[in-house]
Protein backbone atom coordinates (compact mmCIF):
# COMPACT_ATOMS: atom_id res chain seq x y z
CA UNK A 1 -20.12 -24.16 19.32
CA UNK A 2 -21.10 -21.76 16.05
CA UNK A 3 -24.53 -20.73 15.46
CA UNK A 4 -25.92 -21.29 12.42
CA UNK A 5 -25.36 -18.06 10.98
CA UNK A 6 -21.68 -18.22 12.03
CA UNK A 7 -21.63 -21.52 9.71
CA UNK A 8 -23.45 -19.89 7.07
CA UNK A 9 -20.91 -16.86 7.00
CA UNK A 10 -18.14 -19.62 6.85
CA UNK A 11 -19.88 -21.84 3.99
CA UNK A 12 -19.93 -18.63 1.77
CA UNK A 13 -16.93 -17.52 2.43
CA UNK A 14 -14.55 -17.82 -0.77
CA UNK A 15 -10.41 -18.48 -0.24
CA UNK A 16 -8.58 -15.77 -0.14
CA UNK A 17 -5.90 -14.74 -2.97
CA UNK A 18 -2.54 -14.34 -2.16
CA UNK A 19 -1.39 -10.71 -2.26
CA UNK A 20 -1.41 -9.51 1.11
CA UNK A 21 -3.24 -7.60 3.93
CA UNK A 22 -1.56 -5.35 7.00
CA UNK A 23 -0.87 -7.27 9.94
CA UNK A 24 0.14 -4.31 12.22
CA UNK A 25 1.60 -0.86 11.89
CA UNK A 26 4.20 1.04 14.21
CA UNK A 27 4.55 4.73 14.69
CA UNK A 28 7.32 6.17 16.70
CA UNK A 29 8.37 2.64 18.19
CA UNK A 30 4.47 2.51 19.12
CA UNK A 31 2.82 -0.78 17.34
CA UNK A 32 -1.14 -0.64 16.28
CA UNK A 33 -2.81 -3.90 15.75
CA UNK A 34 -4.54 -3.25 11.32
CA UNK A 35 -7.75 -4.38 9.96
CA UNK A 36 -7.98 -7.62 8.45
CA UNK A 37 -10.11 -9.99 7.52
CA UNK A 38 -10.35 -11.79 11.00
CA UNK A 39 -11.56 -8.60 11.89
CA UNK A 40 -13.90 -8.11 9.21
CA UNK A 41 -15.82 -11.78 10.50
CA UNK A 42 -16.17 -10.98 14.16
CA UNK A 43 -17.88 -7.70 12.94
CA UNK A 44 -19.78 -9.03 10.23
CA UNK A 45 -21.30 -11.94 12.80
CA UNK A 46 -21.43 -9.55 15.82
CA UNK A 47 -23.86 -7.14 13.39
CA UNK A 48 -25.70 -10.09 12.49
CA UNK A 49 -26.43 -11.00 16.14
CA UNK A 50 -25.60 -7.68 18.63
CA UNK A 51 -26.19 -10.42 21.55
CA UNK A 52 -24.20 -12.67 21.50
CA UNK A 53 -21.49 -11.76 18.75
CA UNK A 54 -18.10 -10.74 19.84
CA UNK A 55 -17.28 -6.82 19.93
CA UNK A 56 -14.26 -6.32 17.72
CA UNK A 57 -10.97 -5.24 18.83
CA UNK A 58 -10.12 -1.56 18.15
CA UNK A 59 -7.79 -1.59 14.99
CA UNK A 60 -5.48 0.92 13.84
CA UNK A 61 -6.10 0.88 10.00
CA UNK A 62 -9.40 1.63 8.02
CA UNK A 63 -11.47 -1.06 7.61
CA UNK A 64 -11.60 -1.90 3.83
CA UNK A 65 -13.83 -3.98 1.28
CA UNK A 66 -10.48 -5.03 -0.14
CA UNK A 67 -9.97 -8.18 2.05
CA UNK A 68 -10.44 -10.41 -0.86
CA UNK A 69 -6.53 -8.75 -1.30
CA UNK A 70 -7.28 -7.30 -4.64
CA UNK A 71 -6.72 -4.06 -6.40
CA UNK A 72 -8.49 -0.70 -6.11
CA UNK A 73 -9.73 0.97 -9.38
CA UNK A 74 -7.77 4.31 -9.94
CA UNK A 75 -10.84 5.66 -11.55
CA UNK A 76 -13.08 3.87 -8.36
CA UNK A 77 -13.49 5.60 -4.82
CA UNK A 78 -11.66 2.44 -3.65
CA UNK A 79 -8.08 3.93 -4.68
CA UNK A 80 -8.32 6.44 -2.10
CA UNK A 81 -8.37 4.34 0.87
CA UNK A 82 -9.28 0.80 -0.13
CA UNK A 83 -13.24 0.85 0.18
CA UNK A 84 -13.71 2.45 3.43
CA UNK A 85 -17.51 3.77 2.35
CA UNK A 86 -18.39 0.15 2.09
CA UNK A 87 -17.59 -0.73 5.57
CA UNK A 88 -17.26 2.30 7.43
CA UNK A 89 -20.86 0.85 8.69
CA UNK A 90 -18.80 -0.87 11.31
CA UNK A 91 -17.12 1.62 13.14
CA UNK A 92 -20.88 2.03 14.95
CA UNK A 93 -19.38 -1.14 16.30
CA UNK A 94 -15.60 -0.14 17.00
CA UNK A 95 -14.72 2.81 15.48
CA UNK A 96 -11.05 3.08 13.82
CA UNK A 97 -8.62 4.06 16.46
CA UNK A 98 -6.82 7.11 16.07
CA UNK A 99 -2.33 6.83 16.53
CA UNK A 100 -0.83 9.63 17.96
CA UNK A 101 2.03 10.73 16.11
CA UNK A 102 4.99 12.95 16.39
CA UNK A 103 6.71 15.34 13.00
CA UNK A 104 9.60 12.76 11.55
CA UNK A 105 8.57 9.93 13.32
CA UNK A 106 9.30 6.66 11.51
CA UNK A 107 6.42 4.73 10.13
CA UNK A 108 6.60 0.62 9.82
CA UNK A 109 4.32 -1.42 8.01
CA UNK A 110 4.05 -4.98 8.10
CA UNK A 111 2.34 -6.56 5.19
CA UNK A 112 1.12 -10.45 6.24
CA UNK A 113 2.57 -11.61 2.92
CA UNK A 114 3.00 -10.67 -0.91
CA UNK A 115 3.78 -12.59 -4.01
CA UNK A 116 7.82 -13.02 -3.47
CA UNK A 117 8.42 -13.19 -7.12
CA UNK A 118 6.23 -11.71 -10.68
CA UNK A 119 4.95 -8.49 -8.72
CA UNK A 120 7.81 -6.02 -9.07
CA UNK A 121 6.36 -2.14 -8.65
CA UNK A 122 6.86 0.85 -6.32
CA UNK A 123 5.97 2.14 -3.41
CA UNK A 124 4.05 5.41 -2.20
CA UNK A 125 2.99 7.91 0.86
CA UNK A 126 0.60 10.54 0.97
CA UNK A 127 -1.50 12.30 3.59
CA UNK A 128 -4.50 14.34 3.32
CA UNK A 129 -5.57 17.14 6.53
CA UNK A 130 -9.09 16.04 8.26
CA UNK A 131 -11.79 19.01 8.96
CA UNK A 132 -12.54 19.81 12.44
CA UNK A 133 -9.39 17.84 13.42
CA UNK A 134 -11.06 14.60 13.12
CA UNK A 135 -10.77 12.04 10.54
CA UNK A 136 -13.39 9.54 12.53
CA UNK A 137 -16.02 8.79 9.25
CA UNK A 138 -14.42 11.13 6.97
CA UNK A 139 -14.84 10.43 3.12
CA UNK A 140 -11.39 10.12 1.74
CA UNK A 141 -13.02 11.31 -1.94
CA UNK A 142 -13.21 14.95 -0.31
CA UNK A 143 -9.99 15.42 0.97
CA UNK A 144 -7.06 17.43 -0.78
CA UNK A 145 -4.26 14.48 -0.48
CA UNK A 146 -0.30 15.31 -1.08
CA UNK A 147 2.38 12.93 -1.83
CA UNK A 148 5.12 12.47 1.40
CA UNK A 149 7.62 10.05 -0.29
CA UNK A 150 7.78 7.81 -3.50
CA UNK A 151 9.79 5.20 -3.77
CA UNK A 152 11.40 4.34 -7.53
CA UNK A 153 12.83 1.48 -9.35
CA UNK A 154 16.63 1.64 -8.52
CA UNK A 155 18.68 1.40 -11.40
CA UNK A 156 21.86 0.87 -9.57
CA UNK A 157 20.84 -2.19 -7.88
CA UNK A 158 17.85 -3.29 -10.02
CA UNK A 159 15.66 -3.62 -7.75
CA UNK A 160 11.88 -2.27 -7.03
CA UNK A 161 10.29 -1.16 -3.84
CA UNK A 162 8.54 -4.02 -3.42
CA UNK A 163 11.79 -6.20 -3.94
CA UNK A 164 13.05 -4.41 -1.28
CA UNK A 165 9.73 -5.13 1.06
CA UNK A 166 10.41 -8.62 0.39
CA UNK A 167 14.03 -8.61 1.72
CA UNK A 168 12.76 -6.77 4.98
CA UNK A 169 10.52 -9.39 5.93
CA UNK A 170 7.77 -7.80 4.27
CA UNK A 171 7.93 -4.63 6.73
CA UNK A 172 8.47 -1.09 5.14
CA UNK A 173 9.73 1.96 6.80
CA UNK A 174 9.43 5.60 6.10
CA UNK A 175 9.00 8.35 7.48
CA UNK A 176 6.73 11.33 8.72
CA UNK A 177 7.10 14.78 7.49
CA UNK A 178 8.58 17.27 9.78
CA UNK A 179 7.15 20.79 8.45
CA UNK A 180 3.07 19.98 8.56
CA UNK A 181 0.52 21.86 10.81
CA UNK A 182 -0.71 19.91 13.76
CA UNK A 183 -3.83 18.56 13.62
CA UNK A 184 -5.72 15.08 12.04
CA UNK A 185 -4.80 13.54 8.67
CA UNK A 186 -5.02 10.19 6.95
CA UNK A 187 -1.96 8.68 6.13
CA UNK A 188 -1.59 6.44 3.17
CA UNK A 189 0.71 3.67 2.14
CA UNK A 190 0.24 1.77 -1.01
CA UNK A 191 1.99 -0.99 -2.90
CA UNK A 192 1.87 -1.10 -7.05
CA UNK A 193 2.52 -4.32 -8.64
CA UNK A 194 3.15 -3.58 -12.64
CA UNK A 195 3.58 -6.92 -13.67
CA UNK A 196 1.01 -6.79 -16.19
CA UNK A 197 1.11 -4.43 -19.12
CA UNK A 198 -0.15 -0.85 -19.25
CA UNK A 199 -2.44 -2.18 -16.06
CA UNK A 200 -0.90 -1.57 -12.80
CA UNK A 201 -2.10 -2.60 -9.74
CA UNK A 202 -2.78 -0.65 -6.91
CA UNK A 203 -3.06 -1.79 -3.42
CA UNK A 204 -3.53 0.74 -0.95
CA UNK A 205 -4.30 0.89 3.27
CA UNK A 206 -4.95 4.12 5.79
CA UNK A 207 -4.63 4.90 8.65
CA UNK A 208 -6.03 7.69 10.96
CA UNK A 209 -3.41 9.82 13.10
CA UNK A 210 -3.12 12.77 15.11
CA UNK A 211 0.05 14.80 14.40
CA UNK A 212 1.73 16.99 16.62
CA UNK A 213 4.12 19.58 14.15
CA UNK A 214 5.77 22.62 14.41
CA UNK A 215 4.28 23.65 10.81
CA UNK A 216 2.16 26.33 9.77
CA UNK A 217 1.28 25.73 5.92
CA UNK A 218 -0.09 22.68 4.22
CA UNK A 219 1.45 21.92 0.68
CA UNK A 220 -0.05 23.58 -2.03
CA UNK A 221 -0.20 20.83 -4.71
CA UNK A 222 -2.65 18.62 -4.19
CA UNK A 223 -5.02 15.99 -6.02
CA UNK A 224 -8.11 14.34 -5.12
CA UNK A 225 -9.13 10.50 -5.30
CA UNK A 226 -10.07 9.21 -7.91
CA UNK A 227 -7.98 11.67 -10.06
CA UNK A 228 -5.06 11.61 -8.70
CA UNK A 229 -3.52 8.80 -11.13
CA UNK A 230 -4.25 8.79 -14.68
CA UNK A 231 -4.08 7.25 -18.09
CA UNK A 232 -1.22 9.38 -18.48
CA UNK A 233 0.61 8.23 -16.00
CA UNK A 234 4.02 6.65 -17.08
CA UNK A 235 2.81 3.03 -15.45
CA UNK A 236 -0.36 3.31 -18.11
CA UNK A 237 1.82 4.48 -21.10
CA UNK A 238 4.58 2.10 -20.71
CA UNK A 239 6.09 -1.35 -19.46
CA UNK A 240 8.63 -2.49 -17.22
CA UNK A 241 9.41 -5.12 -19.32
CA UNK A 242 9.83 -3.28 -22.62
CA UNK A 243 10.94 -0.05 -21.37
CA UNK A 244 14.02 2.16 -20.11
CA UNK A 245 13.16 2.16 -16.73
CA UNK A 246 15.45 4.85 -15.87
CA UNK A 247 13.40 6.95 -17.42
CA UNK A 248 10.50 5.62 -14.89
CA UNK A 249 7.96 8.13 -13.41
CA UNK A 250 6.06 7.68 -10.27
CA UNK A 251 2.21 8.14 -11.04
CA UNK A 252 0.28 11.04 -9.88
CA UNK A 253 1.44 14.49 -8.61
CA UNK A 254 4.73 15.17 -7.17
CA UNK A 255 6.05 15.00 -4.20
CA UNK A 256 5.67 17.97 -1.98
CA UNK A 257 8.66 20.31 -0.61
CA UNK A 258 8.52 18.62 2.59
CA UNK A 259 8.53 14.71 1.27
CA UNK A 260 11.19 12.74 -0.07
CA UNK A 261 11.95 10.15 -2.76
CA UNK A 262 14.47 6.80 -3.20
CA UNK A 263 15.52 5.19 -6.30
CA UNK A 264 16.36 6.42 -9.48
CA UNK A 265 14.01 8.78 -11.97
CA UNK A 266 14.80 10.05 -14.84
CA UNK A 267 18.65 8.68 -14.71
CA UNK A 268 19.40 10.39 -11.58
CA UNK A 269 19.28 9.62 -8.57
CA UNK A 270 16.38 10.41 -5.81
CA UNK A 271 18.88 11.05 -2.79
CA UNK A 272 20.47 13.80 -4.54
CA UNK A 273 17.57 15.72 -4.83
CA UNK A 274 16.02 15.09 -8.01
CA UNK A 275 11.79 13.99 -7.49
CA UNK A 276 9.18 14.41 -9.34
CA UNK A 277 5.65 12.40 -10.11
CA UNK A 278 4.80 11.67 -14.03
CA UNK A 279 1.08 14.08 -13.70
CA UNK A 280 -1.95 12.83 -14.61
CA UNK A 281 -4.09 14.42 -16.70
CA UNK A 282 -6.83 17.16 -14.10
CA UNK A 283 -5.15 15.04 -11.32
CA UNK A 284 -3.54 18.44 -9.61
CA UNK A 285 -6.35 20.35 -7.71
CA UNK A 286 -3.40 23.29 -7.14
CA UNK A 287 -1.82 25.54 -9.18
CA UNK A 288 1.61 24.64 -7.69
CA UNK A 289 4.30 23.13 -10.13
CA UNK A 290 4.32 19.50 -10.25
CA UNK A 291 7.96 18.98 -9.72
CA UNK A 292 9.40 18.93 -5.98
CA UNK A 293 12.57 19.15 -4.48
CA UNK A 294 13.44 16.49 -1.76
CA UNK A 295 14.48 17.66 1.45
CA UNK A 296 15.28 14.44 2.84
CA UNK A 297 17.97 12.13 1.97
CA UNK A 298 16.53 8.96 4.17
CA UNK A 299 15.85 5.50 2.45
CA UNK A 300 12.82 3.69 3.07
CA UNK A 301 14.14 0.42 3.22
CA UNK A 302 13.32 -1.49 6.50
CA UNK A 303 15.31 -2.96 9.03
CA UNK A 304 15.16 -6.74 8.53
CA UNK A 305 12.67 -8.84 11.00
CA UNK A 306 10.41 -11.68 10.91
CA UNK A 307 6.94 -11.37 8.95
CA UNK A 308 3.74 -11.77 11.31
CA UNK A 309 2.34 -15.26 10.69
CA UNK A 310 -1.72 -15.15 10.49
CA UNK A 311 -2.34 -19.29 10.22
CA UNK A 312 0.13 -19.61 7.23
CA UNK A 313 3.66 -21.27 7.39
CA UNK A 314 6.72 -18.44 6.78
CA UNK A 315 9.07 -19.16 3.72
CA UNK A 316 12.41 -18.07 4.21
CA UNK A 317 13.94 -17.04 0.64
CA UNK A 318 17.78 -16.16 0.92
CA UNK A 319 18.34 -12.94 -1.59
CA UNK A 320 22.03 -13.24 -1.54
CA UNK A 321 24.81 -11.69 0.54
CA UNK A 322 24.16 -8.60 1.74
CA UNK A 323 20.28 -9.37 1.96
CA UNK A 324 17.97 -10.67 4.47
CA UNK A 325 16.11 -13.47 4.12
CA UNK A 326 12.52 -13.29 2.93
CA UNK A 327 9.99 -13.58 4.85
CA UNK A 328 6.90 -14.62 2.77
CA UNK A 329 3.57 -16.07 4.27
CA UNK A 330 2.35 -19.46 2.59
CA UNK A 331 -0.85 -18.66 1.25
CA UNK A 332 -3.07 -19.17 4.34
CA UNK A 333 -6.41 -21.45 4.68
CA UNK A 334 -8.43 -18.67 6.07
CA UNK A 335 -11.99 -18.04 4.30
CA UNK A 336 -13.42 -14.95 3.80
CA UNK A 337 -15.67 -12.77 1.42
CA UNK A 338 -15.75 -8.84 1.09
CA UNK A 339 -18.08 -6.27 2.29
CA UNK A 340 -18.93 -6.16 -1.62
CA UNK A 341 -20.52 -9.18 -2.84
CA UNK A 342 -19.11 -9.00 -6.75
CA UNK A 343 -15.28 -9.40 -6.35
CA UNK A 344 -12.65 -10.33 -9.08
CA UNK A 345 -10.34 -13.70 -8.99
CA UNK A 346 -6.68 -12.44 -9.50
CA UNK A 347 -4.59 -15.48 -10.54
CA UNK A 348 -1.61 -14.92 -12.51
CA UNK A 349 -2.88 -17.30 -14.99
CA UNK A 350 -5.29 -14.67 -15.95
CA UNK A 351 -3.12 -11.98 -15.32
CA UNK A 352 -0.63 -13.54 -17.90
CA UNK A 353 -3.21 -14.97 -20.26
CA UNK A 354 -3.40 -11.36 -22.19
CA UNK A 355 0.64 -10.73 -22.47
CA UNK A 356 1.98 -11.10 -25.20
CA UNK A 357 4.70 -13.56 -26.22
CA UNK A 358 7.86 -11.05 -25.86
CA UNK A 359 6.30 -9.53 -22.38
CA UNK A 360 6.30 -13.05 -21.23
CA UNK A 361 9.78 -13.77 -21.91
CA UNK A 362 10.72 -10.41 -19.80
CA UNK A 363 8.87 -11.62 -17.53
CA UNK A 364 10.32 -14.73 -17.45
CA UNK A 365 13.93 -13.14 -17.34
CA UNK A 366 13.19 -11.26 -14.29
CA UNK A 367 11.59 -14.36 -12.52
CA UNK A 368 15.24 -16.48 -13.54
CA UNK A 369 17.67 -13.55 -12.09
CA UNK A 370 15.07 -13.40 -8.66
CA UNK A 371 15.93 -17.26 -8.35
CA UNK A 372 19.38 -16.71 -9.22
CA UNK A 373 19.97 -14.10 -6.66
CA UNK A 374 17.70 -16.56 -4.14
CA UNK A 375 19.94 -19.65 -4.87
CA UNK A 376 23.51 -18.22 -6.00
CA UNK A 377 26.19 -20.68 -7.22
């Protein structure tokens, strides 16, 4: 039976908006239960009672204030991580667990849904190198972070990133560099919806890991959060609904020598070497150039599995031949509230309330050819 407190916590607890939390991450074939809002209850009740409330499980991902499933401010401490400094108060009651990883292994994160149509946007990677070789408590804000891969808008098949996670069952694969020093980082992976004009959306998770590399130099260019995206970033300057989007720029610094890039920037195309970031203005805490050259050639498109259901029915979506069917959650019952108390309602309705008539119609275009390629003939 629930204590009264555990009702209380329930009562306040608003519904949750439906963009998506980590279910689980994989690194080298290894899988890593992630933070999520279930999580974020038993610890919230078990520091409200130590004596009889449940000890969390050790998770794999940073616990985050950003289980209401909304964005992080680029100019907030949020966009580094996703609000760890709000909650890191509960690793005194299980700390983040730290994944063991190997130079080039390949990286799989399963999202526990996202909106299958209206949030088109890339994808992104970076790390950042822990003092001490320990990343336990760290503030993200301090750390030099680097870019590892960005993944573009391709022009060939007209698709975004985030298309792409959709078609995969809402998993995404990339992969580890192969030329870092050993030692502790945080690894990043972040979604970008840019839906709505000149105000993308930035959705970012961490995780903690412990790299064993042959390397012996860390990449020069660097940026620190918040700074490392601007206002003149090509996603603040422009729209995707307007705009060439060959001539699309991924926001923020470049990716280092070591990283990679997919898609299509600047009317080439990633694989055959061409990468850069559009920089933001004081974002680069280096004095390296901006552009970088990719040394890898692998796509980060995932092999195609089922989505992790967390109390909501799965929607299968069929994208066509040649795709997989998408896995999208139903947006679940579960209640919850963030670690911060103030936290803003993202409904399309408002997101679309301040577009104007022409974006709309774009919008609507792009919305028609998903159900076309969902339903063809």
């Amino acid at each position: 039976m629930l204590s009264s407190l555990a009702l209380a916590l329930l009562a306040a607890a608003p519904l949750v908006a439906a963009h998506g939390q980590v279910s689980w991450v994989s690194v080298g074939g290894q899988q890593y239960p992630a933070w999520t809002l279930d999580d974020y209850y038993t610890a919230l009740y078990r520091e409200q009672d130590p004596v009889y409330g449940q000890i969390p499980e050790t998770k794999y991902t940073r616990k985050t204030e950003k289980l209401d499933l909304g964005w992080a401010d680029i100019t907030s401490n949020n966009i580094a991580t996703g609000g760890y400094d709000v909650c890191s108060r509960f690793d005194d009651i299980s700390p983040v667990g730290t994944i063991n990883a190997n130079a080039g292994d390949e990286v799989v994160v399963q999202w526990d849904q996202w909106p299958t149509t209206g949030h088109p946007g890339p994808i992104g990677e970076m790390m950042a190198k822990c003092p001490n070789d320990n990343c336990s408590k760290v503030d993200a804000t301090t750390l030099d972070w680097f870019s590892i891969a960005q993944h573009n808008y391709n022009a060939h098949t007209k698709q975004w990133p985030t298309d792409v996670l959709g078609a995969n069952g809402l998993q995404w694969t990339f992969k580890l560099p192969t030329n870092l020093p050993s030692g502790a980082y945080l690894l990043r992976h972040e979604l970008i919806a840019l839906h709505e004009e000149y105000k993308p959306q930035h959705y970012p998770i961490a995780m903690e890991i412990k790299l064993s590399s042959s390397g012996s130099n860390l990449p020069s260019l660097t940026c620190k959060f918040p700074g490392c995206f601007g206002s003149s970033d090509w996603e603040e300057q422009h729209n995707i609904w307007d705009d060439d989007l060959t001539l699309w720029q991924f926001p923020g610094i470049g990716v280092y020598s070591g990283g990679y890039t997919t898609g299509v920037v600047n009317g080439a195309s990633a694989s055959s070497g061409s990468s850069s970031g559009s920089n933001s203005s004081g974002s680069s805490s280096s004095a390296g150039s901006s552009s970088a050259e990719s040394s890898q050639a692998s796509t980060a498109s995932a092999s195609p599995t089922s989505t992790q259901s967390s109390g909501g029915a799965s929607v299968g979506v069929s994208l066509g031949a040649g795709s997989t069917s998408l896995g999208a959650q139903a947006a679940t019952s579960t209640s919850g509230k963030t670690c911060k108390k103030n936290r803003k309602r993202n409904t399309v309705a408002k997101r679309s309330a301040g577009m104007p008539k022409r974006h709309l119609h774009r919008q609507a275009a792009y919305l028609q050819a998903k159900r076309a390629q969902a339903h063809p003939g």
